[in-house]
N, C-alpha and C. Protein backbone atom coordinates (compact mmCIF):
# COMPACT_ATOMS: atom_id res chain seq x y z
N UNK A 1 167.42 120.31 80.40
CA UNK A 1 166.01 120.63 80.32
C UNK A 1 165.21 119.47 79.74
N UNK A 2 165.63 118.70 78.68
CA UNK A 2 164.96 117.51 78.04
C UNK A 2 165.14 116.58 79.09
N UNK A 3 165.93 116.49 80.31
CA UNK A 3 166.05 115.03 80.72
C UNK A 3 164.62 115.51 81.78
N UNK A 4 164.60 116.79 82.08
CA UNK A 4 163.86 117.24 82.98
C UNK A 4 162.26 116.90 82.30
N UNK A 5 161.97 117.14 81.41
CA UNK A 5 160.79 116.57 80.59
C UNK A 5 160.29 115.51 80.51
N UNK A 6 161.31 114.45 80.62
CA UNK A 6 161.42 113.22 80.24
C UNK A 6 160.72 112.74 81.64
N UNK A 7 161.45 113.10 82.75
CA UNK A 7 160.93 112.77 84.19
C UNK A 7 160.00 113.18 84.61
N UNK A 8 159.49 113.90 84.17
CA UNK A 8 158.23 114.53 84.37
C UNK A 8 156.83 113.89 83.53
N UNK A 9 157.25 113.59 82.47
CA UNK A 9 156.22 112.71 81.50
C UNK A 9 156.51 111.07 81.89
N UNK A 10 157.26 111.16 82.56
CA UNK A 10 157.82 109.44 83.39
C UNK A 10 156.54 109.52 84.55
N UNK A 11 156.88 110.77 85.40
CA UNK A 11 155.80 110.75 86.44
C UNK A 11 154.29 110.65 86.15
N UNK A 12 153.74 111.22 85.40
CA UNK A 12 152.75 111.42 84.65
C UNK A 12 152.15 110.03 84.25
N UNK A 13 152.92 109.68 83.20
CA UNK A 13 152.61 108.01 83.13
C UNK A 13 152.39 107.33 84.11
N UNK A 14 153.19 107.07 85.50
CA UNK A 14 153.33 106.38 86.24
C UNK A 14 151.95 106.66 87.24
N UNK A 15 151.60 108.31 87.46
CA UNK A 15 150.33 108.49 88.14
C UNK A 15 149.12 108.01 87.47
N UNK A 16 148.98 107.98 85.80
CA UNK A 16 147.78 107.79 85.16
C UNK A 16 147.80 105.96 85.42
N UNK A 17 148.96 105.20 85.97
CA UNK A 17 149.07 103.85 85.21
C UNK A 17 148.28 103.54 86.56
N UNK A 18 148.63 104.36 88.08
CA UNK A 18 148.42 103.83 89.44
C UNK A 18 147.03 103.77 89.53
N UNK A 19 146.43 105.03 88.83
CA UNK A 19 145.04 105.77 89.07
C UNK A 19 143.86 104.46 88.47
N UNK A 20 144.63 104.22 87.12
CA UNK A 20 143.64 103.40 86.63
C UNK A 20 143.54 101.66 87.36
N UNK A 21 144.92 101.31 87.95
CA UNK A 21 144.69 100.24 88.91
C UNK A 21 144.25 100.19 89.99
N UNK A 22 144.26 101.67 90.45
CA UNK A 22 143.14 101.98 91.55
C UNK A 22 141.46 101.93 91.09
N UNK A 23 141.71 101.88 89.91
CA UNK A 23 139.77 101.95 89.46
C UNK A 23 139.32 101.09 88.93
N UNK A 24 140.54 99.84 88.38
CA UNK A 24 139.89 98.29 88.41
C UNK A 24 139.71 97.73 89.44
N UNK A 25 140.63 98.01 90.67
CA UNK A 25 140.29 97.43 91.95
C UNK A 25 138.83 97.74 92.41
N UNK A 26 138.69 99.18 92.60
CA UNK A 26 137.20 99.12 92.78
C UNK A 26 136.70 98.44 92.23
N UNK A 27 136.48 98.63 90.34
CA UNK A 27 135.37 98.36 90.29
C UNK A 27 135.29 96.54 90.56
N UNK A 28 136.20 96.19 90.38
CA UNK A 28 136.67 94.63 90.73
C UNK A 28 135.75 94.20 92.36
N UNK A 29 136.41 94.93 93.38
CA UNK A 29 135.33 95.07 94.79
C UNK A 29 133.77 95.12 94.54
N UNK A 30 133.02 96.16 93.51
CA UNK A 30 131.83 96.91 93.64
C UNK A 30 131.21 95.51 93.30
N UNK A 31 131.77 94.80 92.06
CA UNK A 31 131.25 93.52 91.35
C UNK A 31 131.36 92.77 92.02
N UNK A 32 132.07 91.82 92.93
CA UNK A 32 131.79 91.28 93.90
C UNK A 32 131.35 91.11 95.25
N UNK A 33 130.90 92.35 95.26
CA UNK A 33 129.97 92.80 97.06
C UNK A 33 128.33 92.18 96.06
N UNK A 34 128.39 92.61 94.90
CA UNK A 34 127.12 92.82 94.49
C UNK A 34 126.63 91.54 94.40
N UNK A 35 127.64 90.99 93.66
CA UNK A 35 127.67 89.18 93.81
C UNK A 35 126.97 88.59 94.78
N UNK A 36 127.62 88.85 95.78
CA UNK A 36 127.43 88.40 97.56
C UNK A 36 125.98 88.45 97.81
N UNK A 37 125.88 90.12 97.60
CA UNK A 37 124.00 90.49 97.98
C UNK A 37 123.44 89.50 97.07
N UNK A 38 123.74 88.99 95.53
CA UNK A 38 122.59 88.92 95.15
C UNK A 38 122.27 87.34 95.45
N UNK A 39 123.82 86.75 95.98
CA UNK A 39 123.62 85.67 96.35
C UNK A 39 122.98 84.98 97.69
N UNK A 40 123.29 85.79 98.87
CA UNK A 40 122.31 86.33 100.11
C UNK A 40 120.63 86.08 99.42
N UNK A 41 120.90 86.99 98.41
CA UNK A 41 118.94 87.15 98.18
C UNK A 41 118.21 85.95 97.51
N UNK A 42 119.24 85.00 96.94
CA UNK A 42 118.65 83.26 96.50
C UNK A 42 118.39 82.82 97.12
N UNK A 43 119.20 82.82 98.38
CA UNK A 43 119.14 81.59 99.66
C UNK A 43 118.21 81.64 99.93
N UNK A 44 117.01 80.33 100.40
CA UNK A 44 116.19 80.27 101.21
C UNK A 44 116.14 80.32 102.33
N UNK A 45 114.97 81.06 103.21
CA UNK A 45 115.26 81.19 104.89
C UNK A 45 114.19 80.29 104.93
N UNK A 46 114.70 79.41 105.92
CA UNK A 46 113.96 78.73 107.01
C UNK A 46 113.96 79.13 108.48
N UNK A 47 113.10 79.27 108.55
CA UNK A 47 112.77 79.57 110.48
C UNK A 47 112.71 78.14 111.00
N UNK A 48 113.38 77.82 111.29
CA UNK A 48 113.26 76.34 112.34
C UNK A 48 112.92 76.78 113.94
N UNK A 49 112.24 75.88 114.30
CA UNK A 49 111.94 75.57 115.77
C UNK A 49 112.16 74.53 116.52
N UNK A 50 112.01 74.13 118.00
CA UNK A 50 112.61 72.94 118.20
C UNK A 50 111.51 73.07 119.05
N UNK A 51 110.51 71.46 118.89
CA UNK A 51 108.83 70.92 119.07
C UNK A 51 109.23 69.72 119.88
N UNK A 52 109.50 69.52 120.69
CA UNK A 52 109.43 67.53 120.81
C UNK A 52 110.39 67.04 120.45
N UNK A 53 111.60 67.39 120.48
CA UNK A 53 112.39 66.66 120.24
C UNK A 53 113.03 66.82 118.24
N UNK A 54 111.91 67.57 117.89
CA UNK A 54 111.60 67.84 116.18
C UNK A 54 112.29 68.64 115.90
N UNK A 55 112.79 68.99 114.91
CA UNK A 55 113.09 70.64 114.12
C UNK A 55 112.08 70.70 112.89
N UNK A 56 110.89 71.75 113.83
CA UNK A 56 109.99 72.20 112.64
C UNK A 56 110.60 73.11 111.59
N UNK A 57 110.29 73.49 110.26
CA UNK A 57 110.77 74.26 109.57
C UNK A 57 110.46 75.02 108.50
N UNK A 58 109.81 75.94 108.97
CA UNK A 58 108.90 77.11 108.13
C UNK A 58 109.20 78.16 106.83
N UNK A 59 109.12 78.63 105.72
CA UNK A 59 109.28 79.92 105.22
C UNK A 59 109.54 80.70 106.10
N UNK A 60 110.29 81.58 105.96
CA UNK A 60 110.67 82.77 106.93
C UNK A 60 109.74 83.99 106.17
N UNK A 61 109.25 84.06 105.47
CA UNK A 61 108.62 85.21 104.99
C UNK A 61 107.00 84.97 104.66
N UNK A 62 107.04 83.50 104.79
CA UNK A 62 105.07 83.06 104.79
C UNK A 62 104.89 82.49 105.92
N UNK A 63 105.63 81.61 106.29
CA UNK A 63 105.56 81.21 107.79
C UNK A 63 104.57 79.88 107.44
N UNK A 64 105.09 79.31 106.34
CA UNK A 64 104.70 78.18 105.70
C UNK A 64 105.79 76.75 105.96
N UNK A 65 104.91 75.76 106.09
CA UNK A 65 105.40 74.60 106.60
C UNK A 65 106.39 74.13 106.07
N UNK A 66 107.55 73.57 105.95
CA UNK A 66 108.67 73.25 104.54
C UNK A 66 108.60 71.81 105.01
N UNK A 67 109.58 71.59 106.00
CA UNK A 67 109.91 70.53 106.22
C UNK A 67 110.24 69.63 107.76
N UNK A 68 110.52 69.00 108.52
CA UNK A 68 111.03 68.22 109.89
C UNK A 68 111.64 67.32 109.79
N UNK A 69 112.96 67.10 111.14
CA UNK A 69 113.55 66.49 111.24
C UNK A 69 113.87 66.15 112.36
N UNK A 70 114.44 65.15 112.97
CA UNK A 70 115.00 64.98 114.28
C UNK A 70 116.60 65.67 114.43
N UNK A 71 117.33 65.82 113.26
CA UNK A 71 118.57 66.26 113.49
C UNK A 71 119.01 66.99 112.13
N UNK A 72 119.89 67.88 112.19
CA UNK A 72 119.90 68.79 110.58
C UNK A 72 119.76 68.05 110.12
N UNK A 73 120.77 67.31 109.35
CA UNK A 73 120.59 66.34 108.50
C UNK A 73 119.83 66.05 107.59
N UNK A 74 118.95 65.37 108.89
CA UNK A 74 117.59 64.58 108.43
C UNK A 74 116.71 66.42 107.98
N UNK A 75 116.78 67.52 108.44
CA UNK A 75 116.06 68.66 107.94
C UNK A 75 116.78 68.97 106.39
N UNK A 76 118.02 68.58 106.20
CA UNK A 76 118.87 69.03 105.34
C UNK A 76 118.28 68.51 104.13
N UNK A 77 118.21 66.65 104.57
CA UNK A 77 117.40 65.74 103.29
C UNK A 77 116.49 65.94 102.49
N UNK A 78 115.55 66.47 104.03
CA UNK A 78 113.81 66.30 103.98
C UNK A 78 114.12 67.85 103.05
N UNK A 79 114.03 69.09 103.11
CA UNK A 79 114.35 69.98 102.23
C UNK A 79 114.84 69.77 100.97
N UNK A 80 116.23 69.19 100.83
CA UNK A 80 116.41 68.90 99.50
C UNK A 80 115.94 68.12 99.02
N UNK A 81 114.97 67.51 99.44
CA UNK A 81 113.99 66.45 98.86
C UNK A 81 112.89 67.49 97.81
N UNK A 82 112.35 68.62 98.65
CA UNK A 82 111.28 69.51 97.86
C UNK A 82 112.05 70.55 97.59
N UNK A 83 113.06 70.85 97.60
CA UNK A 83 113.70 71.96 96.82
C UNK A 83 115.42 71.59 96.47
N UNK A 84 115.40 70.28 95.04
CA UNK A 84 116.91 70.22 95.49
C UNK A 84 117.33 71.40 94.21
N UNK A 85 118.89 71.56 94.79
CA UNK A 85 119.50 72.47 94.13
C UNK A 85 119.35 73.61 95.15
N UNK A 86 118.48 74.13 96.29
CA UNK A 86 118.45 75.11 96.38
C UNK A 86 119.22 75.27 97.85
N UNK A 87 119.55 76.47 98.05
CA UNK A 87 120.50 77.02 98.94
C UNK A 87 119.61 77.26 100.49
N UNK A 88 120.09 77.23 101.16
CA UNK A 88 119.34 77.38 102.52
C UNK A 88 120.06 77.98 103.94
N UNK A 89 119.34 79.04 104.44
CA UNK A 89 119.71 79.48 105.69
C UNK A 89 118.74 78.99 106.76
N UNK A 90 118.90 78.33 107.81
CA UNK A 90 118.67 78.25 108.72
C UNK A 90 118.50 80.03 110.09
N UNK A 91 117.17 80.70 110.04
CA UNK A 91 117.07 81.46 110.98
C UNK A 91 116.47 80.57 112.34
N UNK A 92 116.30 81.34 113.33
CA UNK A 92 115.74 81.11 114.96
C UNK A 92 115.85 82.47 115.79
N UNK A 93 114.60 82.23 116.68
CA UNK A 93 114.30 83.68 117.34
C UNK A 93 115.69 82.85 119.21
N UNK A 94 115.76 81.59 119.14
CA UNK A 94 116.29 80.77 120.28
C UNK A 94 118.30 80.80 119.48
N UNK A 95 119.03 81.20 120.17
CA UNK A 95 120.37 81.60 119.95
C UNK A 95 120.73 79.71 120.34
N UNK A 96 120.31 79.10 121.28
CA UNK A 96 120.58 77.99 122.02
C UNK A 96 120.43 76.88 120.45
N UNK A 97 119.49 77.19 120.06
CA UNK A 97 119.30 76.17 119.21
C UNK A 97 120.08 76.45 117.52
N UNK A 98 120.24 78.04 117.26
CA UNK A 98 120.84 78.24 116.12
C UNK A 98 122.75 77.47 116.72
N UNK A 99 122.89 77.82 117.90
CA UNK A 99 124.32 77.17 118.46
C UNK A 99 124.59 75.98 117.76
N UNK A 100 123.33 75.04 118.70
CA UNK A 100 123.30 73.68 118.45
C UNK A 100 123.24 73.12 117.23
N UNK A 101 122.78 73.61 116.14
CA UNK A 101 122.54 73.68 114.61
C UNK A 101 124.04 73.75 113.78
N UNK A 102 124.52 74.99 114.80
CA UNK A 102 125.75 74.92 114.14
C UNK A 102 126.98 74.40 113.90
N UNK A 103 127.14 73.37 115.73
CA UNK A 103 127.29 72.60 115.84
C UNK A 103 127.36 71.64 115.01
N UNK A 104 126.47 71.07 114.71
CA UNK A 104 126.03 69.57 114.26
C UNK A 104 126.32 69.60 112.00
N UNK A 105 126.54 71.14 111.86
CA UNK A 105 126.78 71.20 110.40
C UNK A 105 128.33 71.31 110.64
N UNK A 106 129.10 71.82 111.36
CA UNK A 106 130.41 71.42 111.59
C UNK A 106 130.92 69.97 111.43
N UNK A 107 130.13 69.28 112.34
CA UNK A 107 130.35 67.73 112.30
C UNK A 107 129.62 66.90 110.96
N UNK A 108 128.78 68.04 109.98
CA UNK A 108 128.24 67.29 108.82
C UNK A 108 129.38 67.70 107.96
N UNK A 109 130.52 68.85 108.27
CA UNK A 109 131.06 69.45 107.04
C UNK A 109 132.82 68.57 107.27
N UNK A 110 132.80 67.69 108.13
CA UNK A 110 134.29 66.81 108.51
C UNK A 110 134.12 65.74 107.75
């Protein structure tokens, strides 16, 4: 009967030990999704367009002038020139040109 106790307060332990590594994992997950969003919500959006050969490049939420370039890069500079330190997304309503963009930061990131 005691060994029977014993295994039973063995189980017990062993469910309270699983339960609570099941609830650092969450909360471990919850803290880093939140991370993510709040890091999403720093980044600056730029709306770029493609003018002449140019990449114009606007606020995405004032639709204010930032910066131009002939190639990321040169948009990458001209930006961190008036905002260095800061993080940046590139939006476009043209899929052709977010492609091409993406492109060309591949070959900036080799």
């Amino acid at each position: 009967m005691f060994e029977g106790f014993i295994g039973f307060l063995l189980g017990v332990l062993f469910v309270v030990f699983v339960i609570r590594q099941l609830f650092k994992y969450i909360e471990h997950r919850l803290s880093e999704s939140m991370t993510t969003e709040s890091s999403d919500e720093d980044r600056f959006k730029l709306r770029v367009e493609l003018v002449e050969n140019q990449l114009l490049c606007y606020n995405n939420s004032t639709m204010t002038f930032i910066c131009q370039g002939s190639s990321l890069k040169e948009v990458l500079d001209n930006f961190n020139k008036r905002f260095p330190g800061q993080d940046v997304t590139l939006v476009s309503e043209d899929a052709g040109l977010i492609e091409d963009l993406s492109k060309q930061k591949q070959l900036l990131d080799v």
